[in-house]
Protein backbone atom coordinates (compact mmCIF):
# COMPACT_ATOMS: atom_id res chain seq x y z
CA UNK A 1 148.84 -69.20 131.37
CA UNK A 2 146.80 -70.60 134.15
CA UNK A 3 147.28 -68.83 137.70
CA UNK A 4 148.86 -71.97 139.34
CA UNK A 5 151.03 -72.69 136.79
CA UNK A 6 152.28 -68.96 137.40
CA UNK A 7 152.37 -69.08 141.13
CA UNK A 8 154.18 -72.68 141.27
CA UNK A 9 156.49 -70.80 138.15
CA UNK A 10 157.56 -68.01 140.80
CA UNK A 11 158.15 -70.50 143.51
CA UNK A 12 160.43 -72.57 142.16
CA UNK A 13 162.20 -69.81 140.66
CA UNK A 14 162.22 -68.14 144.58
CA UNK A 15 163.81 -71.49 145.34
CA UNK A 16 166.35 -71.11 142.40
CA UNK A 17 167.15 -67.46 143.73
CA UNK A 18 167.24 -68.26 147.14
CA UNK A 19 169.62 -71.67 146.79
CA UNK A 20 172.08 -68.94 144.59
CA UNK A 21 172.20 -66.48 147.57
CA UNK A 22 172.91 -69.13 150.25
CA UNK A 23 175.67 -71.00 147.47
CA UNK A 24 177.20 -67.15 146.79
CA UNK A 25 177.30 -66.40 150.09
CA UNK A 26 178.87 -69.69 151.25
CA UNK A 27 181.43 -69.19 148.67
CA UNK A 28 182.24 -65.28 149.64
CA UNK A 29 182.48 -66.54 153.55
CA UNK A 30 184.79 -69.27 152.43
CA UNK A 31 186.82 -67.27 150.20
CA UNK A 32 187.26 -64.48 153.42
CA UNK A 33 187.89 -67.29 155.50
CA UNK A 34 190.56 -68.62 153.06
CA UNK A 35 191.71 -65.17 152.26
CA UNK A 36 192.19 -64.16 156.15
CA UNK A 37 194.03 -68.17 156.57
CA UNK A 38 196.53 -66.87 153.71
CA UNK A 39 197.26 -63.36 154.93
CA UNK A 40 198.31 -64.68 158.14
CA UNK A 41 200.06 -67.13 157.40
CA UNK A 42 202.26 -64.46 154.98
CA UNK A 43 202.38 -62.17 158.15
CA UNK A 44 203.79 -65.29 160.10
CA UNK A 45 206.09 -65.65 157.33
CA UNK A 46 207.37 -62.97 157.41
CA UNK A 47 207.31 -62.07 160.99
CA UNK A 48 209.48 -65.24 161.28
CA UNK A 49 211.66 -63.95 157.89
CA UNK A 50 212.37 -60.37 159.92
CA UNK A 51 213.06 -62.31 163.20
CA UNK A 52 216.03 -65.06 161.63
CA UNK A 53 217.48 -61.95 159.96
């Protein structure tokens, strides 16, 4: 296997790597984000459920 074939192998499978990382970690902010949205809206909820008692 000749050496450029190897390096430009590795770099496009940095790229692969790297584009995971940024599309798992866009997902796991998003999910928090979404996660943190639904909690308080629950706490609201029931805030609101407690208060009309």
């Amino acid at each position: 296997m000749p050496a450029i074939m190897l390096i430009s192998w590795n770099e496009s499978n940095l790229t692969i790597l790297t584009l995971g990382v940024i599309v798992l970690a866009v997902e796991e902010f998003f999910m928090s984000l979404i996660k943190r949205k639904y909690w308080s809206m629950v706490i609201q909820w029931v805030l609101v459920e407690e208060i009309t008692k």
